[in-house]
Protein backbone atom coordinates (compact mmCIF):
# COMPACT_ATOMS: atom_id res chain seq x y z
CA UNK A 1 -19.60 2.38 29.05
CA UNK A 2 -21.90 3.38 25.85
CA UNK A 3 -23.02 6.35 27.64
CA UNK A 4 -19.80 7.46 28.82
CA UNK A 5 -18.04 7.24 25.53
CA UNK A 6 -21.12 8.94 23.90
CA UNK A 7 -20.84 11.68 26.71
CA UNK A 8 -16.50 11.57 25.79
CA UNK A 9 -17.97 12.12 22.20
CA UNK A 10 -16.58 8.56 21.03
CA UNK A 11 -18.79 6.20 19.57
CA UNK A 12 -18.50 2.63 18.33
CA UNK A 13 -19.66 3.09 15.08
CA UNK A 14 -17.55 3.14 12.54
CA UNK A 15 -15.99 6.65 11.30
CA UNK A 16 -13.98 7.92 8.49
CA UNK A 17 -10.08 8.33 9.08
CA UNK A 18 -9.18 11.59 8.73
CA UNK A 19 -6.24 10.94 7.06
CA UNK A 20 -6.57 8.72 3.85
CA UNK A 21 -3.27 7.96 2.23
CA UNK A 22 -1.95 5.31 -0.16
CA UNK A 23 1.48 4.27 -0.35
CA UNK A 24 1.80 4.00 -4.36
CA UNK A 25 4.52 1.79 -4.87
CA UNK A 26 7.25 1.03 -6.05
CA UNK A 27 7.29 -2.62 -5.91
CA UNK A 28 10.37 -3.80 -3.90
CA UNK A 29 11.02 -0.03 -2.75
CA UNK A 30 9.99 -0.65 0.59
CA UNK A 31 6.11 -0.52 0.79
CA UNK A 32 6.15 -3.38 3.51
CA UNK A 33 8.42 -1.72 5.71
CA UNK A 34 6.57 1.43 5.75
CA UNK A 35 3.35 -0.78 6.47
CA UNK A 36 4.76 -2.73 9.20
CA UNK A 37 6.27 1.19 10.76
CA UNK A 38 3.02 2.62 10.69
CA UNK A 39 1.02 -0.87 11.77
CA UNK A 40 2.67 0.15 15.14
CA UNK A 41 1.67 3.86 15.17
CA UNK A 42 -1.30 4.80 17.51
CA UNK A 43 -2.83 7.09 15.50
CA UNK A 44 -2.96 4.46 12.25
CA UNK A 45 -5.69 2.11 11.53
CA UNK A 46 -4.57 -0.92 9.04
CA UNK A 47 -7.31 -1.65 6.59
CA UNK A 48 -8.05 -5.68 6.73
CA UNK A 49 -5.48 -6.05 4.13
CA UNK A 50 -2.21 -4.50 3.56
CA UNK A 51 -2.74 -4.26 -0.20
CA UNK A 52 -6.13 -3.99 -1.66
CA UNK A 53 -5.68 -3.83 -5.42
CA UNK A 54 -8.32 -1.78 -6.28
CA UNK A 55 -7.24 0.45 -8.74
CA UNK A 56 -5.41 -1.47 -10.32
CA UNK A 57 -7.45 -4.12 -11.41
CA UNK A 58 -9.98 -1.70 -12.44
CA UNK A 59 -7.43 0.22 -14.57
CA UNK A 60 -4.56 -2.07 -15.05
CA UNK A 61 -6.71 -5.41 -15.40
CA UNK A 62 -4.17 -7.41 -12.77
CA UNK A 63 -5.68 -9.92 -10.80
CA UNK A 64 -4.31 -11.07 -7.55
CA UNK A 65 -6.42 -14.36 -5.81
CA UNK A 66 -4.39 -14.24 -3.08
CA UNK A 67 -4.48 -11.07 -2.12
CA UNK A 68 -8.36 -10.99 -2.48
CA UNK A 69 -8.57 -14.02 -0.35
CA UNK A 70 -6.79 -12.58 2.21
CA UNK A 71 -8.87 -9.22 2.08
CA UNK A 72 -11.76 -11.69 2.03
CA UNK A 73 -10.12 -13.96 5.30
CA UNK A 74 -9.09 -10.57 7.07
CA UNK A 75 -12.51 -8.83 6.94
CA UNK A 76 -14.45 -12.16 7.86
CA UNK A 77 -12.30 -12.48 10.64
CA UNK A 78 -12.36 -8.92 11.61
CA UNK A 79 -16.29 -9.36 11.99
CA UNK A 80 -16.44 -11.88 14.42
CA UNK A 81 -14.00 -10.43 16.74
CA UNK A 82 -16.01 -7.32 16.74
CA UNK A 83 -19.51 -9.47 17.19
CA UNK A 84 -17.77 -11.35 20.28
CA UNK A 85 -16.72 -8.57 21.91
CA UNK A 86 -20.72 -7.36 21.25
CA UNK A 87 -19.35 -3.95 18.54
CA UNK A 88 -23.09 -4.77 16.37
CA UNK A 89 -21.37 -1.96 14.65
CA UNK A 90 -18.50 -2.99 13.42
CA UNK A 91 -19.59 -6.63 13.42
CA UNK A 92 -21.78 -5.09 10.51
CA UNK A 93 -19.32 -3.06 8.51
CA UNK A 94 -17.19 -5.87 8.48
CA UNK A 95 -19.56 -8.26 6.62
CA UNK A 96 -21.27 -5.79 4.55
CA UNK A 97 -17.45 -5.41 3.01
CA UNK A 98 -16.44 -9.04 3.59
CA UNK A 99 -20.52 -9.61 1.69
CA UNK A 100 -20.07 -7.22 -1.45
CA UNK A 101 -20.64 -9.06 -4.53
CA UNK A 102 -19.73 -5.56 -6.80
CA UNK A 103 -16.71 -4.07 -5.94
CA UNK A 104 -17.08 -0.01 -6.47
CA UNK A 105 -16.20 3.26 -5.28
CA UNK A 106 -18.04 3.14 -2.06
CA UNK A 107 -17.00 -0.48 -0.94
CA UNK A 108 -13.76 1.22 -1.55
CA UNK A 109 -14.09 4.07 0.61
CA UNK A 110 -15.83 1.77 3.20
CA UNK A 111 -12.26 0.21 4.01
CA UNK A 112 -11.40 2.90 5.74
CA UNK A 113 -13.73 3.59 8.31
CA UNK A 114 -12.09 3.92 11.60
CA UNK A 115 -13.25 3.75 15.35
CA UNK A 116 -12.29 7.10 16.00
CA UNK A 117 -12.03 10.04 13.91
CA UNK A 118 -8.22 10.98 14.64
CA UNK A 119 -6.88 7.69 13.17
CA UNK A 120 -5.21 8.08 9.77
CA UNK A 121 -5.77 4.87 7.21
CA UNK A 122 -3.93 3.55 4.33
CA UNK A 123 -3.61 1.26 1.42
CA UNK A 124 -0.51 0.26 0.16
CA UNK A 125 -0.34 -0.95 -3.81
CA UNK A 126 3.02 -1.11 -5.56
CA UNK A 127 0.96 -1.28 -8.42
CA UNK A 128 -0.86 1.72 -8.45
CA UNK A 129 2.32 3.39 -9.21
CA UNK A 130 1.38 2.33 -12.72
CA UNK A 131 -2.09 3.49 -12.91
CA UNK A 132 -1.76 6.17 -16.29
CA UNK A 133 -3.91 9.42 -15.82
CA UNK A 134 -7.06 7.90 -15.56
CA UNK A 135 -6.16 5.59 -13.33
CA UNK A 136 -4.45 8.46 -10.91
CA UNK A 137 -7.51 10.76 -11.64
CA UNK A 138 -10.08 8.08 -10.10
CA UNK A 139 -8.25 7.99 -7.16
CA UNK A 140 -8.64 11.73 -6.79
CA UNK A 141 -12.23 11.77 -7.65
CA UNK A 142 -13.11 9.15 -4.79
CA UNK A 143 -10.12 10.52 -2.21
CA UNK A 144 -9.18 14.53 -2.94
CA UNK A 145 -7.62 15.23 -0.08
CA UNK A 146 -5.65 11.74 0.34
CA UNK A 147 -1.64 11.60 0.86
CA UNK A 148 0.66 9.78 -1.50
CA UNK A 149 3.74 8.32 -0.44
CA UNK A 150 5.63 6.84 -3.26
CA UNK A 151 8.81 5.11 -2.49
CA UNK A 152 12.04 5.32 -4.84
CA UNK A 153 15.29 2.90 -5.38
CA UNK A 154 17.86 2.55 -7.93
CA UNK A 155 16.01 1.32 -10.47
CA UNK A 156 18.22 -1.22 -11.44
CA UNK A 157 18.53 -3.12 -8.26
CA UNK A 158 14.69 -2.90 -7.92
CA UNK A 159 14.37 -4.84 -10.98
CA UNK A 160 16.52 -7.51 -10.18
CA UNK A 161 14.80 -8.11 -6.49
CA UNK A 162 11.92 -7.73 -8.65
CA UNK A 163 12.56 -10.75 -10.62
CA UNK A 164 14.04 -12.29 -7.42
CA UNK A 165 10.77 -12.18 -6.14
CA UNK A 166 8.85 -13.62 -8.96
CA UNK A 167 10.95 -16.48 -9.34
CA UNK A 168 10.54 -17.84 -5.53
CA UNK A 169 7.62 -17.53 -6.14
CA UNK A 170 7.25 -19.22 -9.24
CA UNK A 171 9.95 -21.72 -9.64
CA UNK A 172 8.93 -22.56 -13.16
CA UNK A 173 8.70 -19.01 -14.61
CA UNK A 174 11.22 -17.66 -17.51
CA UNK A 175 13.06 -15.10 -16.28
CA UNK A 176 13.25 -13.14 -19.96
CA UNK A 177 9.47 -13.22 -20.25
CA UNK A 178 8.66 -11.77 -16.72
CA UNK A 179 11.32 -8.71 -17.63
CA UNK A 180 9.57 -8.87 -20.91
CA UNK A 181 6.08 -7.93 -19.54
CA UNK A 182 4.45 -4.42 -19.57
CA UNK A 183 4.08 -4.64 -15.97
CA UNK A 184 7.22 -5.47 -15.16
CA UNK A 185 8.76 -3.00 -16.81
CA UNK A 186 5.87 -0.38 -15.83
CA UNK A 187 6.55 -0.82 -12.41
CA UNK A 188 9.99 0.96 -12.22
CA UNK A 189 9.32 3.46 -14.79
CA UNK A 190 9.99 6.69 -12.35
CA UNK A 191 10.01 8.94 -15.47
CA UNK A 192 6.29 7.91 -17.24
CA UNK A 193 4.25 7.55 -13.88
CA UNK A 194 6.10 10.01 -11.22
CA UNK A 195 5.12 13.39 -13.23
CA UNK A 196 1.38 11.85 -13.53
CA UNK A 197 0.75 11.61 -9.86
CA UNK A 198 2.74 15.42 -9.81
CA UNK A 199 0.29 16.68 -11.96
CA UNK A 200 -3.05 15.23 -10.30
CA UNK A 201 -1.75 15.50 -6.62
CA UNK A 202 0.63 17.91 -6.59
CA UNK A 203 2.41 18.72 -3.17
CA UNK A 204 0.52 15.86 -1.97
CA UNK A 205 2.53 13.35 -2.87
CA UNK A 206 5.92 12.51 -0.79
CA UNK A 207 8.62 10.64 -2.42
CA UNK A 208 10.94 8.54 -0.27
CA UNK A 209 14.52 6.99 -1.37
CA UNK A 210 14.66 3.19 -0.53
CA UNK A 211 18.46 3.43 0.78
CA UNK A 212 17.27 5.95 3.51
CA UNK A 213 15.24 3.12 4.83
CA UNK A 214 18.65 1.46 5.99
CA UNK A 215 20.93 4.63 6.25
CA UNK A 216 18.47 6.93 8.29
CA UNK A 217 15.17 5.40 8.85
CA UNK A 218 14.52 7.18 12.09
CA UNK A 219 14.39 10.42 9.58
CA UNK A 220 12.34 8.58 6.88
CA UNK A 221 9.47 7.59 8.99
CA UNK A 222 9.26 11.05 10.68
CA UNK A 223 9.10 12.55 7.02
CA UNK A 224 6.07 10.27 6.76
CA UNK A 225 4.65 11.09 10.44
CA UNK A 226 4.48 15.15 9.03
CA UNK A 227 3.10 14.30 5.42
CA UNK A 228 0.05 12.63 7.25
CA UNK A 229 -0.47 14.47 9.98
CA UNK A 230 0.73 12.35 12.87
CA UNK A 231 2.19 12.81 15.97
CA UNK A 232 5.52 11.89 16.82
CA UNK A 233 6.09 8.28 17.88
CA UNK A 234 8.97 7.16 19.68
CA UNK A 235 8.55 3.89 20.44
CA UNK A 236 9.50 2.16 17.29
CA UNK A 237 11.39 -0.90 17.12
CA UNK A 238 13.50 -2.14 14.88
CA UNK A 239 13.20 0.16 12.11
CA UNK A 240 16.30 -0.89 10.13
CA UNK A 241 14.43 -4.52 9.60
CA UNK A 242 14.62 -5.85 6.32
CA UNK A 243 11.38 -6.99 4.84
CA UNK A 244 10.61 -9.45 1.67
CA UNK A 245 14.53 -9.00 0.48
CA UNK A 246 14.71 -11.37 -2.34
CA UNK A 247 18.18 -9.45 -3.90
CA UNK A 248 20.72 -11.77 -4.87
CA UNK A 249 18.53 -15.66 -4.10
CA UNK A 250 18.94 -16.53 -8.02
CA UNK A 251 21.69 -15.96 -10.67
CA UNK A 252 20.56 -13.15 -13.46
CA UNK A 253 21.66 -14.27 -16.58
CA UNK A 254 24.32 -11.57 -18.68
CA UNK A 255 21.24 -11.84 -21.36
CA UNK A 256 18.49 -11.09 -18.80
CA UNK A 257 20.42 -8.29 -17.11
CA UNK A 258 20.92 -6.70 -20.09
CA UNK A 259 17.06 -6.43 -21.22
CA UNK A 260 16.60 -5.18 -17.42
CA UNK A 261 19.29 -2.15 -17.86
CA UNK A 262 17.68 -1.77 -21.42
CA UNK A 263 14.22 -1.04 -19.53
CA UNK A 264 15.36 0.68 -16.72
CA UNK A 265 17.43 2.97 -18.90
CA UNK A 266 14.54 5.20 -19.00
């Protein structure tokens, strides 16, 4: 089998996609749905972790545990399939990035290796929609040629399932000082972080409107499929699914609303 995939020109070790792209954000503009799509494409390789956080707790200082254990979980577990099924390989590449005690630019870039060449890869970061020039500039040092897919809703509603969010997952938290923070506020700010990733990427960035996800998704993803190269893939299923909705599961105080409009008057 070695020999005849060598002879095929395929190999088992690992390669780098040829399409790197990161889906930018925004928070509770549809990044999961646009994951789960392209999980089920055959030319896309998922990266052990849906989000990876890397930029932006270099640049923005957030911390996420859980997402780093599950990066951590993902990648272990990724390494033993590959040493049962005897790919020394990958077996390899999985623990040297599971292993890494400094996380830099090349552990970075090592998430997306790929078995084969064609396969596009992708990390998708609502934060990194909030990165500031620096932040937007490292990613084009490390990945030129990458794609950037930013998704867009009304920023108003995005806020609110924003908060939404926050508070199932954090019973306890005050709802005016999680609208209060930077971040939150950062994150829907179109107008201070849309012409930064214009200016470093250029026509390399694809914006997407969240309502198109439900009115014409069909459309949407094959926008997406021609922005990264892909073939056409007709065998998606249920691509009006709603992911992660938290709209509408608490009561937004008159007092709270109005600091949210006040931010997202922008």
């Amino acid at each position: 089998m070695k020999i005849l995939k060598k002879l095929m020109g395929q190999t088992d070790k690992p390669a780098p996609a040829q399409v790197q792209f990161l889906c930018a954000g925004a928070q509770k503009a549809g990044t999961t749905w646009l994951s789960a799509m392209l999980a089920k494409h055959p030319q896309v390789q998922m990266l052990p972790a849906k989000e990876i956080h890397y930029f932006d707790a270099m640049h923005l200082g957030v911390n996420y545990p859980q997402m780093r254990n599950k990066l951590l979980h993902n990648t272990r577990d990724l390494a033993q399939r590959a040493s049962a099924k005897g790919e020394a390989h990958w077996a390899a590449h999985y623990e040297a990035i599971a292993a890494a005690s400094v996380k830099d630019d090349a552990w970075y870039k090592s998430l997306f290796s790929v078995r084969e060449p064609k396969f596009a890869a992708g990390d998708y970061s609502p934060e990194y929609l909030c990165l500031g020039l620096a932040g937007v500039q490292h990613v084009k040092q490390i990945m030129p040629d990458a794609r950037i897919i930013i998704l867009i809703r009304e920023p108003l509603a995005r806020a609110i399932s924003s908060l939404n969010m926050e508070m199932a997952r954090k019973s306890d938290s005050d709802p005016a000082l999680a609208v209060a923070s930077w971040l939150f506020q950062e994150r829907g700010n179109y107008a201070g972080h849309v012409p930064i990733w214009d200016l470093v990427f250029g026509d390399q960035v694809l914006y997407l409107p969240f309502q198109r996800i439900k009115s014409d998704p069909k459309a949407l993803i094959a926008q997406v499929e021609a922005h990264l190269g892909l073939e056409g893939f007709d065998a998606f299923k249920n691509l009006s699914r709603v992911y992660n909705s938290h709209s509408g599961q608490f009561e937004v105080s008159p007092a709270v609303t109005r600091v949210i409009k006040r931010a997202t008057a922008r």
